[in-house]
Protein backbone atom coordinates (compact mmCIF):
# COMPACT_ATOMS: atom_id res chain seq x y z
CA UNK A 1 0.00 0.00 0.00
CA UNK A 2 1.13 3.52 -0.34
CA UNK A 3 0.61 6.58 0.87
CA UNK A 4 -1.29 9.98 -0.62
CA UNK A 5 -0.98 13.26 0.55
CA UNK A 6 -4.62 14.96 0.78
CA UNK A 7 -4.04 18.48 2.04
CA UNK A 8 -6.82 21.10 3.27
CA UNK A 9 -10.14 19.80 2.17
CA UNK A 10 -13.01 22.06 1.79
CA UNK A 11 -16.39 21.00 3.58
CA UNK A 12 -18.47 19.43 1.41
CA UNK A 13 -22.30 19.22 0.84
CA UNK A 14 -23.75 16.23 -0.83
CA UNK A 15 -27.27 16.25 -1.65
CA UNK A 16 -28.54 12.78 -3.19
CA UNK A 17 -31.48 12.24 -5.51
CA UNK A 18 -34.15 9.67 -3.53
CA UNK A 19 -36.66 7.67 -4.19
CA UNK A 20 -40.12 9.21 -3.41
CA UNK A 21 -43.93 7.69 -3.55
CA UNK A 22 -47.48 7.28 -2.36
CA UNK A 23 -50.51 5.23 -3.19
CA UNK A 24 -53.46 6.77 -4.44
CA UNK A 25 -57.14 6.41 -5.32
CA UNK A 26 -58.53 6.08 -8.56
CA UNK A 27 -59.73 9.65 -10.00
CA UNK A 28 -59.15 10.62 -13.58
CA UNK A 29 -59.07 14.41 -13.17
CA UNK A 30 -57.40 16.33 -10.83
CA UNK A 31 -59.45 18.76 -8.83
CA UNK A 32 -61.15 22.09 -10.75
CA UNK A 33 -59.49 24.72 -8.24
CA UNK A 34 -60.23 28.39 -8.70
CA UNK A 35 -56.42 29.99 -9.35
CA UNK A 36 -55.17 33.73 -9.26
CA UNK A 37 -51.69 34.30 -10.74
CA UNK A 38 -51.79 37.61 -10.29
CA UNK A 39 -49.51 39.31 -7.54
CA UNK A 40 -50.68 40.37 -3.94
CA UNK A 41 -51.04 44.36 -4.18
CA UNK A 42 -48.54 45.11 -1.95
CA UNK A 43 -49.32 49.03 -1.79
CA UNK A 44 -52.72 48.36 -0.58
CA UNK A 45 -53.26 49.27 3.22
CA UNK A 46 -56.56 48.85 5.96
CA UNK A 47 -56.79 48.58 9.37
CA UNK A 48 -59.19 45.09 9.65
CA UNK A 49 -58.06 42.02 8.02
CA UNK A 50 -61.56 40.63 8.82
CA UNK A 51 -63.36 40.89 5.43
CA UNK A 52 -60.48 38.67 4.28
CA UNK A 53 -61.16 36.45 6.86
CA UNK A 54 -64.73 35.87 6.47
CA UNK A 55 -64.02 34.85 3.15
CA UNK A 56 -61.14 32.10 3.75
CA UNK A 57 -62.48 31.34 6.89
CA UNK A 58 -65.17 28.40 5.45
CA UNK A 59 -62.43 27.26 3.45
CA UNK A 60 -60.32 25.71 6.32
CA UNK A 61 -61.51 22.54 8.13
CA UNK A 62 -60.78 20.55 11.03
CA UNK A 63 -59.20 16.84 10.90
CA UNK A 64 -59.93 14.35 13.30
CA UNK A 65 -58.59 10.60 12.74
CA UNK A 66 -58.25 7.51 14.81
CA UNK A 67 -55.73 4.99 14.78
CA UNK A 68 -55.78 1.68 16.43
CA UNK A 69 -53.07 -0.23 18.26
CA UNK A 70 -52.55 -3.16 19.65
CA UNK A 71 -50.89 -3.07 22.94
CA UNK A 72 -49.35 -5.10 26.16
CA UNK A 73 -51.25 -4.98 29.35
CA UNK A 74 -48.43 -6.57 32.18
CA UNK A 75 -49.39 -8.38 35.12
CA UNK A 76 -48.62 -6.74 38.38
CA UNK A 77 -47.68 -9.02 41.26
CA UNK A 78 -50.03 -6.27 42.81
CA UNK A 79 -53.24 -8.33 41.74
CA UNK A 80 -52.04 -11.65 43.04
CA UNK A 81 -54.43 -11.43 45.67
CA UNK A 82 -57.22 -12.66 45.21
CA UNK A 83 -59.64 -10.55 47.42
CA UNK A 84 -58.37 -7.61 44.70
CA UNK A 85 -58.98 -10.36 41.66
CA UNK A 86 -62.24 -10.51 42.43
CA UNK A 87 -62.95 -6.40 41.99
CA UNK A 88 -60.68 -6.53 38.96
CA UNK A 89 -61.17 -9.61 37.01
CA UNK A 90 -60.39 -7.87 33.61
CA UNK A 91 -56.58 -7.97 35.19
CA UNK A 92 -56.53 -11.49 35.22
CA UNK A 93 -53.03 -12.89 33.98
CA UNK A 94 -53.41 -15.59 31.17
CA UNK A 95 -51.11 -18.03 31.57
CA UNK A 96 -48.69 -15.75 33.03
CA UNK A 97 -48.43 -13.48 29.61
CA UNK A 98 -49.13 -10.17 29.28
CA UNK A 99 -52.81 -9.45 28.21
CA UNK A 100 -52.96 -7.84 24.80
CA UNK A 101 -55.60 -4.93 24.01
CA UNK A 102 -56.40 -2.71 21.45
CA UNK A 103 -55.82 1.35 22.29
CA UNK A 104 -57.57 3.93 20.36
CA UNK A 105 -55.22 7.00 19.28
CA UNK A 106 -56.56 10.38 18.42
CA UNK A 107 -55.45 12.93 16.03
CA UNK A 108 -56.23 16.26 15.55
CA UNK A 109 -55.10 19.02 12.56
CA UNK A 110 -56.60 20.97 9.75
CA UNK A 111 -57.48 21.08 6.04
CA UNK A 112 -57.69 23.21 3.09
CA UNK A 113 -61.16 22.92 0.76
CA UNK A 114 -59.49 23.20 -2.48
CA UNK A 115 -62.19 22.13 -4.94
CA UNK A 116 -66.35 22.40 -4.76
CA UNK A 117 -66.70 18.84 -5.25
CA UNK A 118 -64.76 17.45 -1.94
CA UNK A 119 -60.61 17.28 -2.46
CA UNK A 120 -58.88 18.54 0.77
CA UNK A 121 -55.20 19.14 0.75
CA UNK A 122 -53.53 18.47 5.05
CA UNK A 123 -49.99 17.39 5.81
CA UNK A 124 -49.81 13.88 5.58
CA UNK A 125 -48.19 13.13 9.16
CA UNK A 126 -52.33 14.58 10.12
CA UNK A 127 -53.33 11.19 8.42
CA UNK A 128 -50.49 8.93 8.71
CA UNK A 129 -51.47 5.51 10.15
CA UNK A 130 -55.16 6.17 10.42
CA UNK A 131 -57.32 3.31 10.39
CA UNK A 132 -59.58 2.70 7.44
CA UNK A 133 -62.68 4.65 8.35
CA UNK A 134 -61.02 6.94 11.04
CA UNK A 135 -60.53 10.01 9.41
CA UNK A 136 -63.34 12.87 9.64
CA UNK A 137 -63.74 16.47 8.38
CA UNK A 138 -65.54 18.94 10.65
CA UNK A 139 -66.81 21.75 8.31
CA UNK A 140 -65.80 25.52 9.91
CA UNK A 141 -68.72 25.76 11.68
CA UNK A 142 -68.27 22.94 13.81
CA UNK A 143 -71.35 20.74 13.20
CA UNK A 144 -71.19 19.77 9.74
CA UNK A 145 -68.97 16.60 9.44
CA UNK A 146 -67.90 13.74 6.86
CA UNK A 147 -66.28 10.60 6.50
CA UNK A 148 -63.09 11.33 4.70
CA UNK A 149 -61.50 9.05 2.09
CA UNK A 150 -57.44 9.66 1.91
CA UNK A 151 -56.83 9.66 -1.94
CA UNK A 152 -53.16 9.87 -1.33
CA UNK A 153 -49.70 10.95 0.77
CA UNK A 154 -46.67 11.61 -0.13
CA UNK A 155 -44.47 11.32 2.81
CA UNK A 156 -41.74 13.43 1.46
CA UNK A 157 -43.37 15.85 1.06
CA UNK A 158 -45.46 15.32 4.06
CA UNK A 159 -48.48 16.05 1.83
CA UNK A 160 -51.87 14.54 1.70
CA UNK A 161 -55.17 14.69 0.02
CA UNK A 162 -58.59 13.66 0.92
CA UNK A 163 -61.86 13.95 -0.32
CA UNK A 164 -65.37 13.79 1.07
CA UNK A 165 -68.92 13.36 -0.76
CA UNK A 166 -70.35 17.14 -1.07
CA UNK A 167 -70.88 19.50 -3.83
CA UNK A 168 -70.49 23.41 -3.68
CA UNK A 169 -68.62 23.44 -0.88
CA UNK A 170 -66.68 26.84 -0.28
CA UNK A 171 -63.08 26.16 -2.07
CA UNK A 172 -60.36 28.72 -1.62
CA UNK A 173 -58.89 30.79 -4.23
CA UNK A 174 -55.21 29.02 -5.13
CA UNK A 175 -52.00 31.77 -5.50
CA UNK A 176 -48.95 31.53 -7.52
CA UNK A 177 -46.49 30.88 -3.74
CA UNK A 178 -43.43 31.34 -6.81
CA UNK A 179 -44.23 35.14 -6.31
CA UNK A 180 -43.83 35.21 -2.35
CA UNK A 181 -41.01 38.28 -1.50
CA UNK A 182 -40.05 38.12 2.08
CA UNK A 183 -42.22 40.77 4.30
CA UNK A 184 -45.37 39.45 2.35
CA UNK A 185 -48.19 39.77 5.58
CA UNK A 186 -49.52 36.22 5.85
CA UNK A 187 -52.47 34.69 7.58
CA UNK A 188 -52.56 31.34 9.18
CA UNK A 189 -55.69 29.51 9.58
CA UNK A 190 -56.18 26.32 11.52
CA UNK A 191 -57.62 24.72 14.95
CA UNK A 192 -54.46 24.84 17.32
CA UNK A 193 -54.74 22.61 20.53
CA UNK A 194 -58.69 21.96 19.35
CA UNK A 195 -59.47 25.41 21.13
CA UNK A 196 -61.63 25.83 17.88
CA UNK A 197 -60.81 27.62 14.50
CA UNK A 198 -57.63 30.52 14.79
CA UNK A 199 -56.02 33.13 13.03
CA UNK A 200 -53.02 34.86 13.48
CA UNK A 201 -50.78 37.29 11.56
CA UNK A 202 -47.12 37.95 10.58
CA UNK A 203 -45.18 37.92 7.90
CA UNK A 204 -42.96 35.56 5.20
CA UNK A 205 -39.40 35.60 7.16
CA UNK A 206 -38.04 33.21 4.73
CA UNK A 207 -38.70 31.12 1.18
CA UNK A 208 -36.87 28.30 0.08
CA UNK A 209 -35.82 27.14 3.37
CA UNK A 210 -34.50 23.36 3.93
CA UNK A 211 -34.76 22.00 7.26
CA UNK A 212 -33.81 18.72 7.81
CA UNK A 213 -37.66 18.41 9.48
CA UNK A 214 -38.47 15.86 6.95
CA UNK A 215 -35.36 13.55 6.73
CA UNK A 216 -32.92 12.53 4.50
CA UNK A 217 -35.08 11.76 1.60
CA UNK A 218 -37.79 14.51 2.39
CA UNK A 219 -38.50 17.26 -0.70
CA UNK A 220 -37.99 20.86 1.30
CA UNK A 221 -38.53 24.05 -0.11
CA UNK A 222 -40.36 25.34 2.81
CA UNK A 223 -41.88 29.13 3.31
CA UNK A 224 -40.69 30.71 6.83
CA UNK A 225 -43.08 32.81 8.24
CA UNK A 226 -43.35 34.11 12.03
CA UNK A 227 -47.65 33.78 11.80
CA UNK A 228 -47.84 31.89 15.35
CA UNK A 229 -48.15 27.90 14.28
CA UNK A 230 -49.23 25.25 17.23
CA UNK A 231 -50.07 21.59 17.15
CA UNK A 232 -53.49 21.73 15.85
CA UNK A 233 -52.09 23.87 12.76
CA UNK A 234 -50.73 21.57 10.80
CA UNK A 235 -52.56 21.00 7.74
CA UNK A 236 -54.01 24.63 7.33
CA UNK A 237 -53.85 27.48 5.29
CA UNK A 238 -51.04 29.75 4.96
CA UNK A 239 -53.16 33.15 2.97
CA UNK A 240 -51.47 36.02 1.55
CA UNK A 241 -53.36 40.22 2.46
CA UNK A 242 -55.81 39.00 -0.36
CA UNK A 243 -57.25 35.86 1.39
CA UNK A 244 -55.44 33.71 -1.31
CA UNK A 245 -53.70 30.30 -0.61
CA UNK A 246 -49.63 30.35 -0.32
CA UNK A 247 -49.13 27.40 1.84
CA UNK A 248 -50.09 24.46 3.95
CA UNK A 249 -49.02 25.25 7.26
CA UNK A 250 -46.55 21.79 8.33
CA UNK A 251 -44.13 22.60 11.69
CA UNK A 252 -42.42 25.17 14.03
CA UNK A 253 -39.14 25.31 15.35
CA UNK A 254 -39.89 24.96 19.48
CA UNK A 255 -37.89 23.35 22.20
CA UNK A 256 -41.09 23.13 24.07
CA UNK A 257 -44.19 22.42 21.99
CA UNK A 258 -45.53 25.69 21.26
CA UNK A 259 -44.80 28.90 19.18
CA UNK A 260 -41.59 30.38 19.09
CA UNK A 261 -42.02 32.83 16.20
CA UNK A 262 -40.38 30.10 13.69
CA UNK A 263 -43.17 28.28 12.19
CA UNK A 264 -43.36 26.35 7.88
CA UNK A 265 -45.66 25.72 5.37
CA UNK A 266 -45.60 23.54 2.17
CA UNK A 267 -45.61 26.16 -0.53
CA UNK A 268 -48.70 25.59 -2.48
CA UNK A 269 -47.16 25.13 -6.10
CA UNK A 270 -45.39 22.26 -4.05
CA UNK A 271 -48.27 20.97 -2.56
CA UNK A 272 -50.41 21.06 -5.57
CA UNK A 273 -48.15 19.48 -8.07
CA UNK A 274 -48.31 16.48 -5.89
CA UNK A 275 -51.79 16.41 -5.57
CA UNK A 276 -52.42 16.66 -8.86
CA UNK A 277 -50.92 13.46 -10.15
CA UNK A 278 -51.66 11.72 -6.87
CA UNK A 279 -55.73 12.55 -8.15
CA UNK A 280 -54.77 11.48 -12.12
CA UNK A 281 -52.20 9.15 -12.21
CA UNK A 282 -53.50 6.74 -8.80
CA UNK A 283 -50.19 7.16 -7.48
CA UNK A 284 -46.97 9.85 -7.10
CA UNK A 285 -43.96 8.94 -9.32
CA UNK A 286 -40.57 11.96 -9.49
CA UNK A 287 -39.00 12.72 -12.60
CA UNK A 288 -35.36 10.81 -12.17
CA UNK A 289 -32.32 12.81 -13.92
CA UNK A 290 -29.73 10.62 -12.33
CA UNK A 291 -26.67 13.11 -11.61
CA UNK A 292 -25.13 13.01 -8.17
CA UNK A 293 -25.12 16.79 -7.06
CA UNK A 294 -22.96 19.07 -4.76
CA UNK A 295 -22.90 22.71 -4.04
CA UNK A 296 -20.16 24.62 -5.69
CA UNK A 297 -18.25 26.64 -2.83
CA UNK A 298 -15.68 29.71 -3.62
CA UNK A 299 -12.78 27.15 -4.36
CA UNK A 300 -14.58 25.05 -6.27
CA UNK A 301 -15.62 28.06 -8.62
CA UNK A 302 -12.18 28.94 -9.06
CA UNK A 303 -11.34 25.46 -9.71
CA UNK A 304 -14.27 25.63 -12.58
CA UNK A 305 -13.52 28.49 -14.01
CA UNK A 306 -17.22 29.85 -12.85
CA UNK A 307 -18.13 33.50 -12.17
CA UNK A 308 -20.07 32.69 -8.93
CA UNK A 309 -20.79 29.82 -6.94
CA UNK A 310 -24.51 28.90 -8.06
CA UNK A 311 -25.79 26.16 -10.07
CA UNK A 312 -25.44 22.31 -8.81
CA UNK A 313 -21.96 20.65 -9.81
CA UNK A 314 -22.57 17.21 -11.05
CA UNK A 315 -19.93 14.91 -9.14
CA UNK A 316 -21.46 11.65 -10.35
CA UNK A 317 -23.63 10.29 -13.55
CA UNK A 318 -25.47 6.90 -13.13
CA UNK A 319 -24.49 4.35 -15.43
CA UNK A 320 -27.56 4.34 -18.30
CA UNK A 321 -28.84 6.92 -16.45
CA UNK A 322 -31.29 9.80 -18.47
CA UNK A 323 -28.22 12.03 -17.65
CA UNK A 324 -25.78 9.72 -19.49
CA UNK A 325 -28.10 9.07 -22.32
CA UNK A 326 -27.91 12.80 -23.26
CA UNK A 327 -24.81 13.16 -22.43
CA UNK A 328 -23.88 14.87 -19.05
CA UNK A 329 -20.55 14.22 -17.55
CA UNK A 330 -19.21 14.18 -14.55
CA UNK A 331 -17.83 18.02 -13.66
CA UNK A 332 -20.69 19.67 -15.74
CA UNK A 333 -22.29 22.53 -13.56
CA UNK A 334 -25.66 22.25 -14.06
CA UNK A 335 -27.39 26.01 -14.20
CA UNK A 336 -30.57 25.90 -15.59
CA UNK A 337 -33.38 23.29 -16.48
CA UNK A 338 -36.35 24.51 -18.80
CA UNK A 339 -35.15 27.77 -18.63
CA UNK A 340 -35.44 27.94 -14.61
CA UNK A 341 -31.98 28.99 -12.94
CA UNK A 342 -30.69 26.29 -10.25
CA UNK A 343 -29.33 28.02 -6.94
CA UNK A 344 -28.14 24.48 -5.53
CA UNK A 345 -28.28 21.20 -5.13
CA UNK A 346 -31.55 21.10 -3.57
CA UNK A 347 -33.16 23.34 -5.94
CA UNK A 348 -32.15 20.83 -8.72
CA UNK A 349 -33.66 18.10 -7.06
CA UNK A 350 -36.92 19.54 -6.18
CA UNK A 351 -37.41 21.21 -9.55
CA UNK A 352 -36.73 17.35 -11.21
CA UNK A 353 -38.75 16.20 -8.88
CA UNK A 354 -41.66 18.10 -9.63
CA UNK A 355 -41.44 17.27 -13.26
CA UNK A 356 -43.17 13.69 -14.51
CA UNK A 357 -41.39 10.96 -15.54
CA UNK A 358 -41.05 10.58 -19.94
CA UNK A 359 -40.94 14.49 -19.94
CA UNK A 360 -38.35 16.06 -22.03
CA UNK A 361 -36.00 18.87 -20.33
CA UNK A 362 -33.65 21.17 -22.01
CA UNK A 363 -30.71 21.34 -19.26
CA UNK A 364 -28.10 24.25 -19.47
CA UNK A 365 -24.98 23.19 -18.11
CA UNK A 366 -21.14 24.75 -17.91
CA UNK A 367 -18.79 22.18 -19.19
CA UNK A 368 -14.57 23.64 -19.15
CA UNK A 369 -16.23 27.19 -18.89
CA UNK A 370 -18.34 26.90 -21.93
CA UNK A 371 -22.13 26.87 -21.87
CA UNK A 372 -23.39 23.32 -23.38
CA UNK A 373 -27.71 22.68 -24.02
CA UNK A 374 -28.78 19.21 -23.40
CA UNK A 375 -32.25 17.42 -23.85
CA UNK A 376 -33.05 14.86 -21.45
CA UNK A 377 -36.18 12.55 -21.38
CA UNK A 378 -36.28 12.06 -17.46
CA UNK A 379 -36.65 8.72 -16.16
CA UNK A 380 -39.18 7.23 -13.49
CA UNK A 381 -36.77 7.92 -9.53
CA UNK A 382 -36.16 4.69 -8.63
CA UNK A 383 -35.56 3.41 -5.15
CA UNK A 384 -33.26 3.53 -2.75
CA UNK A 385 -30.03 1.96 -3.62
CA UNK A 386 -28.53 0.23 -0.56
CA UNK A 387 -24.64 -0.81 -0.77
CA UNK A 388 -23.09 -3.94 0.50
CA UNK A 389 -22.33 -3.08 4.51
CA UNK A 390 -18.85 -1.69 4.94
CA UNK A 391 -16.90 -3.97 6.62
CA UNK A 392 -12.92 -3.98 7.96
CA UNK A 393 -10.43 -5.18 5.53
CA UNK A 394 -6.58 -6.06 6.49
CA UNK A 395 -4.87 -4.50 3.73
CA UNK A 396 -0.58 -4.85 3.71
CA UNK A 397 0.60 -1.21 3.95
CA UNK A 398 3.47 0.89 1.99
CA UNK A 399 4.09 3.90 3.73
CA UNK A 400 5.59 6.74 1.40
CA UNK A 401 6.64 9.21 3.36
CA UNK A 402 6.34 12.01 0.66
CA UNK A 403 2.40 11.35 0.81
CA UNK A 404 1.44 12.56 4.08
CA UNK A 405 -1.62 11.33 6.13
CA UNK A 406 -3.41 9.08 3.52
CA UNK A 407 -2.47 5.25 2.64
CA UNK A 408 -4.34 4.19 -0.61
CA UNK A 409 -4.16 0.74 -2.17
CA UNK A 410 -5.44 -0.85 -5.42
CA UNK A 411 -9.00 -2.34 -5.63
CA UNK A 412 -9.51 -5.94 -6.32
CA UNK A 413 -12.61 -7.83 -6.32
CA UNK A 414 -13.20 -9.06 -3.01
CA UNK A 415 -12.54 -5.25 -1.51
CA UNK A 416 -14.96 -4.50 -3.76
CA UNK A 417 -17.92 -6.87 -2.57
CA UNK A 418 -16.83 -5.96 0.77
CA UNK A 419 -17.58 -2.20 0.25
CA UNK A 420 -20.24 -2.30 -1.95
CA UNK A 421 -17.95 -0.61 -4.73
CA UNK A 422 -19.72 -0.89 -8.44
CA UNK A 423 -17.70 -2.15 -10.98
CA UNK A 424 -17.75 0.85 -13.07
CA UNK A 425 -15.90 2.81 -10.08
CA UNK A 426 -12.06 2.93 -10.64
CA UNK A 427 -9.01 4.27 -8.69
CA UNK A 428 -7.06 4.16 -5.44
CA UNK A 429 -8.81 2.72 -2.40
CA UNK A 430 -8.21 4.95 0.51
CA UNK A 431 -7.37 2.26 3.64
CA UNK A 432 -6.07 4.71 6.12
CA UNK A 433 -6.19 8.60 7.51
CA UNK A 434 -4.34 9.89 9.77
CA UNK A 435 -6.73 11.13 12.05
CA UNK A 436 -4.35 14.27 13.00
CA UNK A 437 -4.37 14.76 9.09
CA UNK A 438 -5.96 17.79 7.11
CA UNK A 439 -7.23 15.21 5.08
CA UNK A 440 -9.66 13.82 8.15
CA UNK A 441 -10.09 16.89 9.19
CA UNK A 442 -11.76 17.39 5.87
CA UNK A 443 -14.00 14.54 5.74
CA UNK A 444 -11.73 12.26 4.02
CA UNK A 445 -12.20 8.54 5.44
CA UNK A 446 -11.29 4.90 5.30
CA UNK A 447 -12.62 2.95 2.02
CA UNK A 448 -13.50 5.94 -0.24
CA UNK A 449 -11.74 5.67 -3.63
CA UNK A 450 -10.00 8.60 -5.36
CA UNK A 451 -11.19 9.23 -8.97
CA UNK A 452 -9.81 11.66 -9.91
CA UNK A 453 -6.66 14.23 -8.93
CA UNK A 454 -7.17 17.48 -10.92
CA UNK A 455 -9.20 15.83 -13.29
CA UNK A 456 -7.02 12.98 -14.64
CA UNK A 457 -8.49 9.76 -13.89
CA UNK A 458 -6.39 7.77 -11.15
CA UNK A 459 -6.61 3.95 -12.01
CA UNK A 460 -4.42 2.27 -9.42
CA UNK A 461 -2.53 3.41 -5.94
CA UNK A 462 0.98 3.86 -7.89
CA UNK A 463 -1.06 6.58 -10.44
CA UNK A 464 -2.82 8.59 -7.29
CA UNK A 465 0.74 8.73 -5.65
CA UNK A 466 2.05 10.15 -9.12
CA UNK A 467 -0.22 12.84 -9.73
CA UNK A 468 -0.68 14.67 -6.13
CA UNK A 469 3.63 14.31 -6.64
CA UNK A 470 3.03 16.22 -9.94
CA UNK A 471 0.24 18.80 -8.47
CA UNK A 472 0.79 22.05 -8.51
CA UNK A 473 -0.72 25.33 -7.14
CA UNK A 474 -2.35 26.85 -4.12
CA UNK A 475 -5.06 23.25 -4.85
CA UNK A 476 -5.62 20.39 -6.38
CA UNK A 477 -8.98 18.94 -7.00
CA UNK A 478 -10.12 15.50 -6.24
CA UNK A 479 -13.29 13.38 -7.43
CA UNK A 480 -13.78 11.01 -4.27
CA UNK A 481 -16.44 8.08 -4.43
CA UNK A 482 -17.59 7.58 -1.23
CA UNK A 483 -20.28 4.21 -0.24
CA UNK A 484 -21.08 5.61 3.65
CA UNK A 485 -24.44 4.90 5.20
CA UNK A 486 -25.58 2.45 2.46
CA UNK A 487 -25.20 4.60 -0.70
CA UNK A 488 -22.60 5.45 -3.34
CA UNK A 489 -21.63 9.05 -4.19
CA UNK A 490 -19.11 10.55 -5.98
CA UNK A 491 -18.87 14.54 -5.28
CA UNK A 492 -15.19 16.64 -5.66
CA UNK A 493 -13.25 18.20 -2.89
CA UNK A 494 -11.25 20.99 -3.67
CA UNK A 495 -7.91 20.60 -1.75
CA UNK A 496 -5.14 23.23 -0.77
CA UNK A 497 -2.14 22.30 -1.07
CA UNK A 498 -0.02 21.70 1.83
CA UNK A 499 3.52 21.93 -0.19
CA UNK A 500 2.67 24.90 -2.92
CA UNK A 501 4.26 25.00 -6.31
């Protein structure tokens, strides 16, 4: 084995495309919902937000849904006698095994009347796990109910739609959220803590905002807004000055359970686009590019040759992938799809996501500081693909003093089973770090493979050592292929250089 040299890593940021779904009910047509795409007049002033309320108002409902569970009753050596046995014979042990018995869980949260015939958009973690027949809609004025049917969830989105059996009911008017501008006054509508339908008032703090709320595979692009939010909320409206429908209120940032001026809502062109084709299609498949993105920091611009550090640097094309079928490559910056600029990462991946599978995309992309058009037909996101575990490997060791901190070795094919490495993944197998290294300090870890060193392909340990020998200036650029938690990824790190030529 011998030793590389890795030298100042910059942090990276990996964002992963994953798989996403729900199961739906059979309609043919999504819902008819009344939509204005006009902007909120934001010069308009008044002292009473009521008339806007009265309107909404009947819009917003109240979810109530029950969920059944089995559960363990345990014998207490308490009722061994049998005086007490006899005033509590439901506590009987059977055969000395804890009784089993079926608790009923309630759940509470609102709902948005999108369409006169029934559909109701609500966050899906409202619904999640409700029995059958356990989910009900209580009208605004508090009498009125219905049985509700869940057409379909999309935990990922934490989005859900549901539809009960009425006609010209009152739906709310639909906004473009697209045109939110932070300082926007907002309205949030829901029944917080069951105390009966609520309003309160602030104002968009933030759009675009990823939380981590969600998970790793979650879809985020939430609006920020400092309208008080409380258990109760989720799954109501989030209404511009005009009464019109932003958001579906979903979560607030609390270390104790109630408002702390940080609440999010599901911006409505998100929540919409997956109801739609969870109403037409009878289920929710993402458009599937199949590019492994990363954020481009300052370094890696400079490395690029970019003018500023937007767009979504692709650090890995799947194999007969949609990407590699119209030709993306690895190192391509990825700037705009259909026309629509790409901040990050995560705006990539949402955007895709939002588009249907067998549409095709034009995709802008920078490729050695040139602009390059492609035209992808995007494939159906597939699931989650889960690596071999990652287990220890006794490896015989070179050490080459010249190439501080990092051993590398070559791959063969039993380190690759035992990593999970694909066969169409090549280069020097990194099987130790000094952990007092820059290169740990970095990120850099036991069984990644380098790719790539300043964009020449590496193809064995002895290659790897000869090109960070040969690097020169102030960095040097690696493509690293990582397989950590289950899942291969190959993103760049830009690296300064420790020795500068």
């Amino acid at each position: 084995m011998k030793r590389v040299v890795a030298k100042y890593l910059s942090r990276l940021v990996l964002v992963a495309v994953l798989a996403g779904g729900g199961v739906a009910c059979g309609a043919k047509e999504a819902p008819q919902v009344k939509v204005s795409d006009r902007e909120v007049d934001r010069s308009a002033r008044g002292t009473s937000y009521a008339p806007v309320i009265k309107k909404v108002t009947p819009s917003v409902v109240t979810i109530q849904s029950t969920r059944t569970v089995r559960a363990q009753q345990n014998w207490h050596p308490f009722f061994d006698d049998e005086m007490l046995r006899r005033f509590f014979p439901d506590m009987q042990p059977q055969q000395g095994r804890p009784r089993e018995r079926k608790q009923v869980l309630q759940g509470l949260g609102s709902g948005v009347i999108v369409s006169e015939d029934g559909y109701i958009l609500t966050n899906n973690h409202v619904v999640e796990g409700a029995d059958e027949d356990g989910v009900r809609v209580a009208l605004a004025d508090g009498k009125t109910k219905y049985d509700a049917k869940v057409v379909g969830k999309d935990s990922r989105t934490d989005v859900a739609v549901l539809k009960i059996e009425a006609k010209n009911l009152p739906a709310i008017t639909i906004a473009n959220s697209d045109q939110l501008e932070v300082g926007d006054v907002v309205l949030a509508i829901g029944n917080p803590f069951n105390v009966g339908q609520s309003v309160t008032m602030g104002i968009v703090s933030g759009v675009g905002r990823g939380t981590g709320i969600l998970g790793e595979g979650g879809y985020e692009d939430f609006i920020q807004t400092d309208a008080a939010i409380n258990p109760g909320n989720s799954g109501g409206a989030l209404v511009d000055a005009e009464g019109r429908l932003i958001g579906i209120n979903q979560s607030i940032v609390s270390r104790t359970g109630g408002n702390n001026g940080i609440g999010f809502a599901i911006p409505i062109n998100l929540a919409r686009s997956v109801m739609d084709r969870l109403t037409t299609d009878g289920k929710f498949t993402r458009g599937f590019l199949g590019v492994g993105p990363q954020a481009v920091d300052e370094h890696l611009a400079k490395d690029f040759n970019l003018s500023d550090t937007s767009g979504a640097l692709v650090g890995e094309v799947l194999p007969d992938s949609p990407a590699a079928s119209a030709g993306l490559k690895v190192g391509d910056v990825i700037t705009e799809v259909n026309g629509k600029k790409i901040e990050d990462p995560r705006h990539l991946r949402l955007l895709v996501s939002q588009i249907p599978p067998k549409t095709k995309v034009n995709v802008k992309a920078i490729r050695d500081g040139k602009e390059k058009n492609f035209t992808v037909l995007l494939g159906v996101l597939p699931g989650d693909q889960a690596g071999s575990p990652r287990e220890e490997d006794s490896v015989s060791e070179t050490k080459v003093e010249q190439l501080e901190g990092v051993g590398v070795s070559d791959l063969d094919t039993r380190t690759r089973q035992q990593l999970g490495i694909p066969p169409h993944i090549n280069g020097a197998l990194v099987t130790e770090v000094d952990p007092d290294s820059k290169a740990a300090e970095a990120g850099l870890r036991e069984g990644d493979v380098i790719v790539e060193i300043n964009r020449q392909s590496v193809s064995s340990a002895d290659e790897a050592v000869e090109l960070s020998e040969k690097a020169k200036g102030d960095r040097v650029l690696l493509l690293v292929y990582s397989n950590q938690n289950g899942r291969g990824l190959t993103r760049y790190l830009s690296v300064e250089a420790t020795n500068k030529k």
